[in-house]
PDB file of N, CA and C in Angstrom:
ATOM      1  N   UNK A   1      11.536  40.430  -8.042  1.00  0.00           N
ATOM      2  CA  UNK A   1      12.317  39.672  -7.078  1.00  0.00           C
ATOM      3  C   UNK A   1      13.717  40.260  -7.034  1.00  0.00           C
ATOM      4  N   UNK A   2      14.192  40.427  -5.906  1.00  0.00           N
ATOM      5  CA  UNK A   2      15.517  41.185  -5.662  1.00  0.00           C
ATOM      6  C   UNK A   2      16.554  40.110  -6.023  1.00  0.00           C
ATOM      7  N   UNK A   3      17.925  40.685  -6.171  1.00  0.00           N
ATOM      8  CA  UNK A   3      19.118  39.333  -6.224  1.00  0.00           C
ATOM      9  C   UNK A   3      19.480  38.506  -5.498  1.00  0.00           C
ATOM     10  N   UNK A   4      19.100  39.095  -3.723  1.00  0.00           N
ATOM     11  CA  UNK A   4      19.085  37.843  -3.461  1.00  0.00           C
ATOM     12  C   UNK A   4      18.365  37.142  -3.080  1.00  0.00           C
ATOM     13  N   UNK A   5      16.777  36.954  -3.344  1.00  0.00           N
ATOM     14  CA  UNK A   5      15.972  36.022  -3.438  1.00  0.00           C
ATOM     15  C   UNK A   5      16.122  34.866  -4.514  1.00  0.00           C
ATOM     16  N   UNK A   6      16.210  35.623  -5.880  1.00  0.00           N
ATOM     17  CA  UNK A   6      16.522  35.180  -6.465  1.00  0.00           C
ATOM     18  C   UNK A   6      17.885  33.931  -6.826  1.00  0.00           C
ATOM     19  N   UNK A   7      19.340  34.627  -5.929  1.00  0.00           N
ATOM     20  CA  UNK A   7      20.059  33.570  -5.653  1.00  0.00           C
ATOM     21  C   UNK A   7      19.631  32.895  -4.837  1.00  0.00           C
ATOM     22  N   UNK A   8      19.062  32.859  -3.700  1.00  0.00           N
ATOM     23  CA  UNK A   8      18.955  32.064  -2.264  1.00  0.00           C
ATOM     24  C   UNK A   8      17.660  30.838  -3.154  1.00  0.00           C
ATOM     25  N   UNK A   9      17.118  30.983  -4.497  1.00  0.00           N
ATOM     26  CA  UNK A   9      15.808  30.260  -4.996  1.00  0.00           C
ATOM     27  C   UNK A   9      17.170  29.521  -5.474  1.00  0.00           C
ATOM     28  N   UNK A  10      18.149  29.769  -6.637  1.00  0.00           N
ATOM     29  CA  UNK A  10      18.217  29.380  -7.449  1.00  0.00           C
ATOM     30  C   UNK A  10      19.346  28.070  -6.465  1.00  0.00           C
ATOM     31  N   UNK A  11      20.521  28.786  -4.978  1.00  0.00           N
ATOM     32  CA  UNK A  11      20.727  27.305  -4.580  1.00  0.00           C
ATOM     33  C   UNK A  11      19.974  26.412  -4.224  1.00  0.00           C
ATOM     34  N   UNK A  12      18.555  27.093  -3.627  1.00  0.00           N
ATOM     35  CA  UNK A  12      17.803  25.624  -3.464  1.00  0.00           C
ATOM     36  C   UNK A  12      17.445  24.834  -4.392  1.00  0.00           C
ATOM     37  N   UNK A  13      17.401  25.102  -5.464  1.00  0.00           N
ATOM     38  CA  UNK A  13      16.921  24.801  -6.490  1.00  0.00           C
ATOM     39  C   UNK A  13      18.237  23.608  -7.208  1.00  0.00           C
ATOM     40  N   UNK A  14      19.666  24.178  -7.080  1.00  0.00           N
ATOM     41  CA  UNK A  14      20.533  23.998  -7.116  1.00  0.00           C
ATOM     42  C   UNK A  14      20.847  22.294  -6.238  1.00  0.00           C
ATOM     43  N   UNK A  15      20.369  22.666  -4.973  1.00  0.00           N
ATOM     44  CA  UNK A  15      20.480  21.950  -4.225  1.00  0.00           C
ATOM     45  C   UNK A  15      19.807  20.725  -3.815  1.00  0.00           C
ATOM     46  N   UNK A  16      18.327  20.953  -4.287  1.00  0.00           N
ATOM     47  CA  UNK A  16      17.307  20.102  -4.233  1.00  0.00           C
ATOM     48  C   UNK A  16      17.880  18.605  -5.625  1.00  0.00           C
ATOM     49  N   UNK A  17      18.333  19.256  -6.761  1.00  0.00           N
ATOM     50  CA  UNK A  17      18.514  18.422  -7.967  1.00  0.00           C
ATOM     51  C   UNK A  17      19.534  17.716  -7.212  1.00  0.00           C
ATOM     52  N   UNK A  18      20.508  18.262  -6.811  1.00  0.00           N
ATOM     53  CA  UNK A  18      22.061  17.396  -6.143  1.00  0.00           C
ATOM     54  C   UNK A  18      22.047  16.520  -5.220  1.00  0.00           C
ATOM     55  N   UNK A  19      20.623  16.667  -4.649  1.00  0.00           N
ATOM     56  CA  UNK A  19      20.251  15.426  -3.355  1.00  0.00           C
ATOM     57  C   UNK A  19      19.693  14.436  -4.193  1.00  0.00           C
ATOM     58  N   UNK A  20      18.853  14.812  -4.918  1.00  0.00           N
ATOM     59  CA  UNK A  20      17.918  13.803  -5.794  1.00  0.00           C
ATOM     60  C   UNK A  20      19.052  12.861  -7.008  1.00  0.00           C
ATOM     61  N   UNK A  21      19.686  13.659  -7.356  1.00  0.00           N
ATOM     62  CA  UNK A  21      20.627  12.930  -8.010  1.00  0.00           C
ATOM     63  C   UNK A  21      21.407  12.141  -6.674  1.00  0.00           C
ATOM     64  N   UNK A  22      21.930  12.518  -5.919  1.00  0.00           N
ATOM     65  CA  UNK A  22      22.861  11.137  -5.103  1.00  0.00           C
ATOM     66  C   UNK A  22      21.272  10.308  -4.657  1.00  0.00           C
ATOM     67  N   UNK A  23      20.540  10.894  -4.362  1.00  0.00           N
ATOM     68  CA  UNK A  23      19.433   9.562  -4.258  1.00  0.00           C
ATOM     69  C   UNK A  23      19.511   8.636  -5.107  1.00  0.00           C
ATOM     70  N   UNK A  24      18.995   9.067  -6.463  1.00  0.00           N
ATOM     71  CA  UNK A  24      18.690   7.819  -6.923  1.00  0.00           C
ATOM     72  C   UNK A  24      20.112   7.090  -7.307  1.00  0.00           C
ATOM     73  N   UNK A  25      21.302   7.943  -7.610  1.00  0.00           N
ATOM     74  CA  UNK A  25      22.231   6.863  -7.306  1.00  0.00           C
ATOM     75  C   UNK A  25      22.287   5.988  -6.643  1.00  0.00           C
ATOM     76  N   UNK A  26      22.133   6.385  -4.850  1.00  0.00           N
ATOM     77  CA  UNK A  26      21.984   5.143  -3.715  1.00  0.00           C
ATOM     78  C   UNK A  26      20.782   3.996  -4.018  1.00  0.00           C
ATOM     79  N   UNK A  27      19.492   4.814  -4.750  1.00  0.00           N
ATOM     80  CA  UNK A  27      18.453   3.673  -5.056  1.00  0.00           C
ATOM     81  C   UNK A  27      18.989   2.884  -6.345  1.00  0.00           C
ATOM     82  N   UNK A  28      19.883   3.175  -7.160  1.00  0.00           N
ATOM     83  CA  UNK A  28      19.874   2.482  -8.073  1.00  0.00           C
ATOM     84  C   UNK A  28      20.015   0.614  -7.851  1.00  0.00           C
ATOM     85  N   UNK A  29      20.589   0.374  -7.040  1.00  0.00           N
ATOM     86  CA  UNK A  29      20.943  -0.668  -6.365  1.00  0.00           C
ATOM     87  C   UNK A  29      19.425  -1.672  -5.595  1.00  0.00           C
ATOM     88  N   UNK A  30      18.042  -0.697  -5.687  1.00  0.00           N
ATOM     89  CA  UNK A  30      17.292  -1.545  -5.667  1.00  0.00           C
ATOM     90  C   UNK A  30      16.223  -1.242  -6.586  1.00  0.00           C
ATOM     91  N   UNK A  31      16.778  -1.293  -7.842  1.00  0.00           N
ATOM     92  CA  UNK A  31      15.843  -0.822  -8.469  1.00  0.00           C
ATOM     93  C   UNK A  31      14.567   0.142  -8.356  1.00  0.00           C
ATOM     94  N   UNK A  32      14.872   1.379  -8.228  1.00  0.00           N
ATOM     95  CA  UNK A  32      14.259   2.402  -7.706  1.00  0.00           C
ATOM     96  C   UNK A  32      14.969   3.877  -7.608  1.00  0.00           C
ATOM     97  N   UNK A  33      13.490   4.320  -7.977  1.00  0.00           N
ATOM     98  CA  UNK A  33      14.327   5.927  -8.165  1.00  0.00           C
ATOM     99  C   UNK A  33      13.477   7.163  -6.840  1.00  0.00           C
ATOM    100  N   UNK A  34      13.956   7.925  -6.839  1.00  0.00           N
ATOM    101  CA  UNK A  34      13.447   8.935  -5.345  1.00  0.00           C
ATOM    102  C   UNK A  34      12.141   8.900  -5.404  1.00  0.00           C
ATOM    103  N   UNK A  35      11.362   9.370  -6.475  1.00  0.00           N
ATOM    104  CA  UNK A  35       9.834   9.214  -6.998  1.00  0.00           C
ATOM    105  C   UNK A  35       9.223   7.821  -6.234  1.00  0.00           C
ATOM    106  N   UNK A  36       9.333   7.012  -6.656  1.00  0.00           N
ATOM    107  CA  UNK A  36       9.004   5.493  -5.861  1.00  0.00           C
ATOM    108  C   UNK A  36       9.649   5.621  -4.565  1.00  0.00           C
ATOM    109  N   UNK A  37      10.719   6.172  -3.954  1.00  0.00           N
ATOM    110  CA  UNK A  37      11.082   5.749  -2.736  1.00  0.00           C
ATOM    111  C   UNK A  37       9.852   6.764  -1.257  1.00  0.00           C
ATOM    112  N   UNK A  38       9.566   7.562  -2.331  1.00  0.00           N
ATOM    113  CA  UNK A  38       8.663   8.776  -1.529  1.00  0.00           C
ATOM    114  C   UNK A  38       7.711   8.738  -1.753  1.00  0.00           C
ATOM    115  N   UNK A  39       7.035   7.021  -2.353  1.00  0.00           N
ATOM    116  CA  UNK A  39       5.973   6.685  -2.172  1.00  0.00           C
ATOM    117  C   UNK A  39       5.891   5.354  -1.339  1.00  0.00           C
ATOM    118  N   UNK A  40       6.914   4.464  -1.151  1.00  0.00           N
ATOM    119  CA  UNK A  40       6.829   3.677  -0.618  1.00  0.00           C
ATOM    120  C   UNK A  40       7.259   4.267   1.247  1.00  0.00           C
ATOM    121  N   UNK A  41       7.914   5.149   1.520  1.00  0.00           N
ATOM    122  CA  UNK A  41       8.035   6.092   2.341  1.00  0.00           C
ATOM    123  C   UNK A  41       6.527   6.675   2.634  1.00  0.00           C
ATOM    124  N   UNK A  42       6.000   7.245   2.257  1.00  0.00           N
ATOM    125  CA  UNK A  42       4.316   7.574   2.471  1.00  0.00           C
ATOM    126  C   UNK A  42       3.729   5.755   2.780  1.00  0.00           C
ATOM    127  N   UNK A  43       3.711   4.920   2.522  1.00  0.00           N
ATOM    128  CA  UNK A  43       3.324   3.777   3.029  1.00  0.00           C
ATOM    129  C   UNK A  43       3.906   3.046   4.121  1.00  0.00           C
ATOM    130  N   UNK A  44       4.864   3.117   4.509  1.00  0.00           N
ATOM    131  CA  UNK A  44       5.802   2.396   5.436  1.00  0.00           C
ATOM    132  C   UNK A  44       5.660   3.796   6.458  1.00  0.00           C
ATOM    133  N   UNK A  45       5.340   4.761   6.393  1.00  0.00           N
ATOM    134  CA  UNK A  45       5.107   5.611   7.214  1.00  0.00           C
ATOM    135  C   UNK A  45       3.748   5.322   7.930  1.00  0.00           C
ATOM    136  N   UNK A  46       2.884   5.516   7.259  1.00  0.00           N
ATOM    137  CA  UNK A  46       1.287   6.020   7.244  1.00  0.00           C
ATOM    138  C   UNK A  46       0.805   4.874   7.441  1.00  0.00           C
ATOM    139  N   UNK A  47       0.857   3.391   6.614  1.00  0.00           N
ATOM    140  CA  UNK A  47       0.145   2.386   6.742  1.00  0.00           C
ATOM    141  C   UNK A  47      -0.539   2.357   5.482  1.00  0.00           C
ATOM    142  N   UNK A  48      -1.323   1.589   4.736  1.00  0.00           N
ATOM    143  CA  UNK A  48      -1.991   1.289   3.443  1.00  0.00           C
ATOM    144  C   UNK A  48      -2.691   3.030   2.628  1.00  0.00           C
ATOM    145  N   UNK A  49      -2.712   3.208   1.714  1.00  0.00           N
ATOM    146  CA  UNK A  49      -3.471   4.540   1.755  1.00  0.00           C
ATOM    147  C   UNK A  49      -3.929   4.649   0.185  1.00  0.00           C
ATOM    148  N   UNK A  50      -5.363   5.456  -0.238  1.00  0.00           N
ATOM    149  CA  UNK A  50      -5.386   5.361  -1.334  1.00  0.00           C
ATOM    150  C   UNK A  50      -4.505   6.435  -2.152  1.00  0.00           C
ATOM    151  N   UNK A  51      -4.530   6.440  -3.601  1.00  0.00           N
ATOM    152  CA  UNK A  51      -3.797   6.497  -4.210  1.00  0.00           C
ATOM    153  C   UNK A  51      -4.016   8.313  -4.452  1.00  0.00           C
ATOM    154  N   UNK A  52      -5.420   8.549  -4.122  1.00  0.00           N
ATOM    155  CA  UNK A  52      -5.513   9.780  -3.549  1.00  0.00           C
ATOM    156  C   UNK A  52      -4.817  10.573  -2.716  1.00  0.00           C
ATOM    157  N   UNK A  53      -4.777   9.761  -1.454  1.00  0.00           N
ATOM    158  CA  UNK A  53      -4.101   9.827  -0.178  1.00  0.00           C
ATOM    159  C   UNK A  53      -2.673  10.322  -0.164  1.00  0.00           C
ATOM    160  N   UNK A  54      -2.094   9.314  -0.670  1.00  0.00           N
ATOM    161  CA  UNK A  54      -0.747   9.760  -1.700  1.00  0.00           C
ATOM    162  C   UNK A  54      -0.592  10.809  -2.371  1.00  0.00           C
ATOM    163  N   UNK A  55      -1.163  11.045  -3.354  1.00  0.00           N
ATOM    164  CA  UNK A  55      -0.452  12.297  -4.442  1.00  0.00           C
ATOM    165  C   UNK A  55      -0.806  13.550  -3.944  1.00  0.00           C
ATOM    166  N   UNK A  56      -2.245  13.658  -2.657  1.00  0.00           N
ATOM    167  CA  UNK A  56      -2.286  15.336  -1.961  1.00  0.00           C
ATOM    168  C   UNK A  56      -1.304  14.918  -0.971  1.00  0.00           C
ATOM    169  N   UNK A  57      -0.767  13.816  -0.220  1.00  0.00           N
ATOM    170  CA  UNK A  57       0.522  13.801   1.088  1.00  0.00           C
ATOM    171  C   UNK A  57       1.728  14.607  -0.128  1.00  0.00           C
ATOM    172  N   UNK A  58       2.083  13.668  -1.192  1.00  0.00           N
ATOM    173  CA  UNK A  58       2.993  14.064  -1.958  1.00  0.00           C
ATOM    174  C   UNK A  58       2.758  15.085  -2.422  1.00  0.00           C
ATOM    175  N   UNK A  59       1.979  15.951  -2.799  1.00  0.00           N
ATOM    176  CA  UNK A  59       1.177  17.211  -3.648  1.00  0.00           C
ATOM    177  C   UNK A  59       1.992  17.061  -4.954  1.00  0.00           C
ATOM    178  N   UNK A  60       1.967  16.136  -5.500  1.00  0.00           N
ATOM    179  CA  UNK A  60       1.812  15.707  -7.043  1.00  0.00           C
ATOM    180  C   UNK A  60       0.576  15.297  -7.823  1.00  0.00           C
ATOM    181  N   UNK A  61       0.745  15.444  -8.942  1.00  0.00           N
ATOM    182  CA  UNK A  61      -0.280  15.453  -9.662  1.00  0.00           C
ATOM    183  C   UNK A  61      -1.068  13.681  -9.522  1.00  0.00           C
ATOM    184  N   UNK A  62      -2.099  13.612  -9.807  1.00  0.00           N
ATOM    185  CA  UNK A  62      -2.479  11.921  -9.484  1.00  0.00           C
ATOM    186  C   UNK A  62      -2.307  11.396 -10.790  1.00  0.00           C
ATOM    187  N   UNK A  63      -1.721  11.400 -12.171  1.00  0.00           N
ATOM    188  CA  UNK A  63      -1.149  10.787 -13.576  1.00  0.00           C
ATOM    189  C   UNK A  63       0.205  10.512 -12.678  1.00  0.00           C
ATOM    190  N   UNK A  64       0.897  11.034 -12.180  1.00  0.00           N
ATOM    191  CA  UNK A  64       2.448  10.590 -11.769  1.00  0.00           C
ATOM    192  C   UNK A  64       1.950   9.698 -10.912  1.00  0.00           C
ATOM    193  N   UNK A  65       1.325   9.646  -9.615  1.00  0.00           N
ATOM    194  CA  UNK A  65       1.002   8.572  -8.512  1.00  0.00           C
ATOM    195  C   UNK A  65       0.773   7.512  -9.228  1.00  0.00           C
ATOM    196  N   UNK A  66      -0.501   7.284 -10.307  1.00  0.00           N
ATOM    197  CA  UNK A  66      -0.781   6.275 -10.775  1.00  0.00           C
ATOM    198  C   UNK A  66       0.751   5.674 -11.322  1.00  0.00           C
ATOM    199  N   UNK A  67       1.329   6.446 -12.509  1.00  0.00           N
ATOM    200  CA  UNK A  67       2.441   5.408 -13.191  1.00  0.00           C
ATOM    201  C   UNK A  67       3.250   5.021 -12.201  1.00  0.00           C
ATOM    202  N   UNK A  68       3.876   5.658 -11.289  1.00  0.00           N
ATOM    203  CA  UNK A  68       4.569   5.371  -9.676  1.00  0.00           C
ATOM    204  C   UNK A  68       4.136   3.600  -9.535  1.00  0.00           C
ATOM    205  N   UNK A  69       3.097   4.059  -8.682  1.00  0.00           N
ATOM    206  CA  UNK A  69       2.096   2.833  -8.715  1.00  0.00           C
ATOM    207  C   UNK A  69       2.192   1.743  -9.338  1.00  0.00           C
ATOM    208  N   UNK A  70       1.786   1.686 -10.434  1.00  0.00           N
ATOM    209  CA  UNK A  70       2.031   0.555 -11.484  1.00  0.00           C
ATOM    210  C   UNK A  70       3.263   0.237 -11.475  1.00  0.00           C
ATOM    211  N   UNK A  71       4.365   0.954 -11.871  1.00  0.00           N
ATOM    212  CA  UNK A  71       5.795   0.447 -11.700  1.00  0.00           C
ATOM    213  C   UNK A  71       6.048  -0.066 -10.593  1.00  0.00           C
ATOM    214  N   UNK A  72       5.860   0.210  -9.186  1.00  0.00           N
ATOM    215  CA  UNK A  72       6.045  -0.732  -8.292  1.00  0.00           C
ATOM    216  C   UNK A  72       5.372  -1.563  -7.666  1.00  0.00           C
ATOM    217  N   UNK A  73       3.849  -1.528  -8.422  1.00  0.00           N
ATOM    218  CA  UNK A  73       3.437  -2.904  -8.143  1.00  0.00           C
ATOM    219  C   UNK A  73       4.342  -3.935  -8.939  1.00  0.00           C
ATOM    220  N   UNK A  74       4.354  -3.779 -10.484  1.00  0.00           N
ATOM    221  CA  UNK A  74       5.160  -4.765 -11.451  1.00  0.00           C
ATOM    222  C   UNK A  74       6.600  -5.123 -10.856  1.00  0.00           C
ATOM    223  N   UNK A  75       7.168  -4.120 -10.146  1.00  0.00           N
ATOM    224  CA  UNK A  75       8.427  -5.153  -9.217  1.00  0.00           C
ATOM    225  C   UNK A  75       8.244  -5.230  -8.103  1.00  0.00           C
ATOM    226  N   UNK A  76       6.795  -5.580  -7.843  1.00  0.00           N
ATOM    227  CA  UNK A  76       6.875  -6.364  -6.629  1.00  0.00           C
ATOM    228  C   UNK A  76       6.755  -5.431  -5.099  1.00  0.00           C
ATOM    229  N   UNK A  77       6.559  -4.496  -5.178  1.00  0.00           N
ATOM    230  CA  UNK A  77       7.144  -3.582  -3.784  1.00  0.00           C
ATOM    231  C   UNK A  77       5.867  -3.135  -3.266  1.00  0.00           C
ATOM    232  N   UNK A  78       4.820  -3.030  -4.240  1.00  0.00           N
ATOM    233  CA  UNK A  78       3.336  -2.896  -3.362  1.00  0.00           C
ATOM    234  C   UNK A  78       1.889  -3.792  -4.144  1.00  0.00           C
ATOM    235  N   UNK A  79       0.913  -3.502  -3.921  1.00  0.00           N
ATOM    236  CA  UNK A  79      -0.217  -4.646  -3.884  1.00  0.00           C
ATOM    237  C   UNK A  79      -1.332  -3.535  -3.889  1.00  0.00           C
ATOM    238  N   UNK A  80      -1.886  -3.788  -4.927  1.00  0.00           N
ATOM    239  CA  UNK A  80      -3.561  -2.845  -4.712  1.00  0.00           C
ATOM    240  C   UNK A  80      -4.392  -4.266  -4.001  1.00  0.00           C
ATOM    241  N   UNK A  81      -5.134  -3.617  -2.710  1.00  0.00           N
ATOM    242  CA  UNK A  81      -6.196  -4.501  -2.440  1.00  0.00           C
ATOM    243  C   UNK A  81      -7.520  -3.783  -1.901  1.00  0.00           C
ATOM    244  N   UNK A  82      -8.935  -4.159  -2.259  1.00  0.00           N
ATOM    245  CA  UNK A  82      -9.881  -3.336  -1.987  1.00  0.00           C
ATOM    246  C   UNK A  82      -9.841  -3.143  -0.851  1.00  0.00           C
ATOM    247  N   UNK A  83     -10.482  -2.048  -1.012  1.00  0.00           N
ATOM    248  CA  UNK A  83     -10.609  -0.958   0.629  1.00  0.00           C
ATOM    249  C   UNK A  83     -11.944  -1.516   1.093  1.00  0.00           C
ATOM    250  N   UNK A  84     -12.707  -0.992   2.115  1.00  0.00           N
ATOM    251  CA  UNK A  84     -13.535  -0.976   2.440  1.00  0.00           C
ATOM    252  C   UNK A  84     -15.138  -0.580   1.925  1.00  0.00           C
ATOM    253  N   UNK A  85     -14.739   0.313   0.940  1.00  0.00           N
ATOM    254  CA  UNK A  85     -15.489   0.756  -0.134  1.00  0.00           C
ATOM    255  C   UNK A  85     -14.851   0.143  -1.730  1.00  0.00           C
ATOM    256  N   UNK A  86     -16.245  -0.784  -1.852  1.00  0.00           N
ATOM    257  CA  UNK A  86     -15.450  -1.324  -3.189  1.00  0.00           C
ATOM    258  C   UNK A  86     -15.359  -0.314  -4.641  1.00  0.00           C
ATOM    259  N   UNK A  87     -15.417   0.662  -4.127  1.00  0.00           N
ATOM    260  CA  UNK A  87     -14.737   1.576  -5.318  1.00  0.00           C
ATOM    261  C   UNK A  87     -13.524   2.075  -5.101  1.00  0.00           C
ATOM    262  N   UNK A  88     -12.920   1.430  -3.363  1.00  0.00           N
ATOM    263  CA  UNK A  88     -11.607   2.277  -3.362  1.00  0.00           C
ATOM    264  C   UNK A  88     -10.607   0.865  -3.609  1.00  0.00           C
ATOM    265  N   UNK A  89      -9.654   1.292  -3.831  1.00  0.00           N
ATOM    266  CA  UNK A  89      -8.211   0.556  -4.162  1.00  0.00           C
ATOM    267  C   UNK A  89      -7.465   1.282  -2.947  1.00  0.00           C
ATOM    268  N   UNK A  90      -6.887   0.350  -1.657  1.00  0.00           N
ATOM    269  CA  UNK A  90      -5.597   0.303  -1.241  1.00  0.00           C
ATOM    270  C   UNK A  90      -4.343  -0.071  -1.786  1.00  0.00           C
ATOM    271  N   UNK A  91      -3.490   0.917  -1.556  1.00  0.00           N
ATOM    272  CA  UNK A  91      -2.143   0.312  -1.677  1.00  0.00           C
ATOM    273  C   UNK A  91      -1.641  -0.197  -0.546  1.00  0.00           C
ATOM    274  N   UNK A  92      -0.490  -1.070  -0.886  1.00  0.00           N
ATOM    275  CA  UNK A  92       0.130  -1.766   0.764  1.00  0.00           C
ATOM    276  C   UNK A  92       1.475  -2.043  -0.014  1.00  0.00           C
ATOM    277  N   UNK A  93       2.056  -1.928   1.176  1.00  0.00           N
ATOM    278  CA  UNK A  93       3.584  -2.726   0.744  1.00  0.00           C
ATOM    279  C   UNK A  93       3.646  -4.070   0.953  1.00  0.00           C
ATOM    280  N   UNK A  94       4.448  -4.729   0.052  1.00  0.00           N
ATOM    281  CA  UNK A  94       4.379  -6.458   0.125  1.00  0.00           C
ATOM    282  C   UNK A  94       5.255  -6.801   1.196  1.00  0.00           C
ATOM    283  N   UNK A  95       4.642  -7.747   1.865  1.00  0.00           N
ATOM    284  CA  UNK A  95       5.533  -8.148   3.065  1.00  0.00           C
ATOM    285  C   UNK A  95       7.087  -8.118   2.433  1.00  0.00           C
ATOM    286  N   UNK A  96       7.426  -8.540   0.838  1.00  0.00           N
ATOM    287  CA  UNK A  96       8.451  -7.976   0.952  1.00  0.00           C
ATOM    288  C   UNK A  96       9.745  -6.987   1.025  1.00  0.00           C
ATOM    289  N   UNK A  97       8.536  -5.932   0.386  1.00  0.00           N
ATOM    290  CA  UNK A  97       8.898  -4.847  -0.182  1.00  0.00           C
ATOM    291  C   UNK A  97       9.056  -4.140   1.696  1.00  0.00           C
ATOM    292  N   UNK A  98       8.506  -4.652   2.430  1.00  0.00           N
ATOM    293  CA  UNK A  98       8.884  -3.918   4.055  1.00  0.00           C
ATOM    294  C   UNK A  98      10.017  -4.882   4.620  1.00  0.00           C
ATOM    295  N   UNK A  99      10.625  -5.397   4.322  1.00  0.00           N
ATOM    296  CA  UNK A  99      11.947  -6.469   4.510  1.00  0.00           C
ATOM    297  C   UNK A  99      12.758  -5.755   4.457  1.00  0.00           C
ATOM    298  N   UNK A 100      12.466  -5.283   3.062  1.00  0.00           N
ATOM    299  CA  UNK A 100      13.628  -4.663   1.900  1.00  0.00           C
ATOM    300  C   UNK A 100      13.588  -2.788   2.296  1.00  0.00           C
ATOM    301  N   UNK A 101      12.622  -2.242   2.557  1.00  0.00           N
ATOM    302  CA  UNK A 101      12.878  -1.017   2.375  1.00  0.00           C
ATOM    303  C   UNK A 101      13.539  -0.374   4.051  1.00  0.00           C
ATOM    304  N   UNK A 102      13.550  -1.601   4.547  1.00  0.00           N
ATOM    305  CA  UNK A 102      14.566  -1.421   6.305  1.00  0.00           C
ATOM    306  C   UNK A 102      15.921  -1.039   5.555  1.00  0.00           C
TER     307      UNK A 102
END
């Protein structure tokens, strides 16, 4: 890799951490960090989706989706409810968690 690929990687790289940090600063205030906000963002976008659905939209691994998941079901911001196939699990946002994420 030449130098300046290599620089032009390392501001994005640079740059990507410096957004994510003032993110979750701004989320700190609702309890929530960028990780959860770019999943509840994939739902308030898309509409209910499984948890599958999620982590290839996000292209994260599905161990992070799940703990995601769990943490914001436990405060409240989404709801597993069966899908149509009772082996699948929907997620949804709680009527309040779409109040709140306006």
């Amino acid at each position: 890799m030449d130098t300046l690929n290599r620089e032009c990687l390392h501001q994005i790289h640079q740059s990507a951490r410096l957004l994510s940090k003032k993110a979750n600063e701004a989320l700190v205030a609702y309890d929530l960090y960028m990780s959860q906000w770019t999943v509840l963002f994939c739902l308030d976008t898309f509409g209910p989706k499984t948890q599958k659905d999620i982590w290839t939209y996000l292209n994260v691994e599905a161990p992070t989706i799940t703990r995601t998941v769990t943490r914001l079901e436990a405060n409240g911001w989404v709801k597993r409810v069966q899908g149509k196939d009772k082996r699948e699990n929907l997620i949804v946002m709680t009527d309040d968690a779409k109040a709140r994420f306006e």
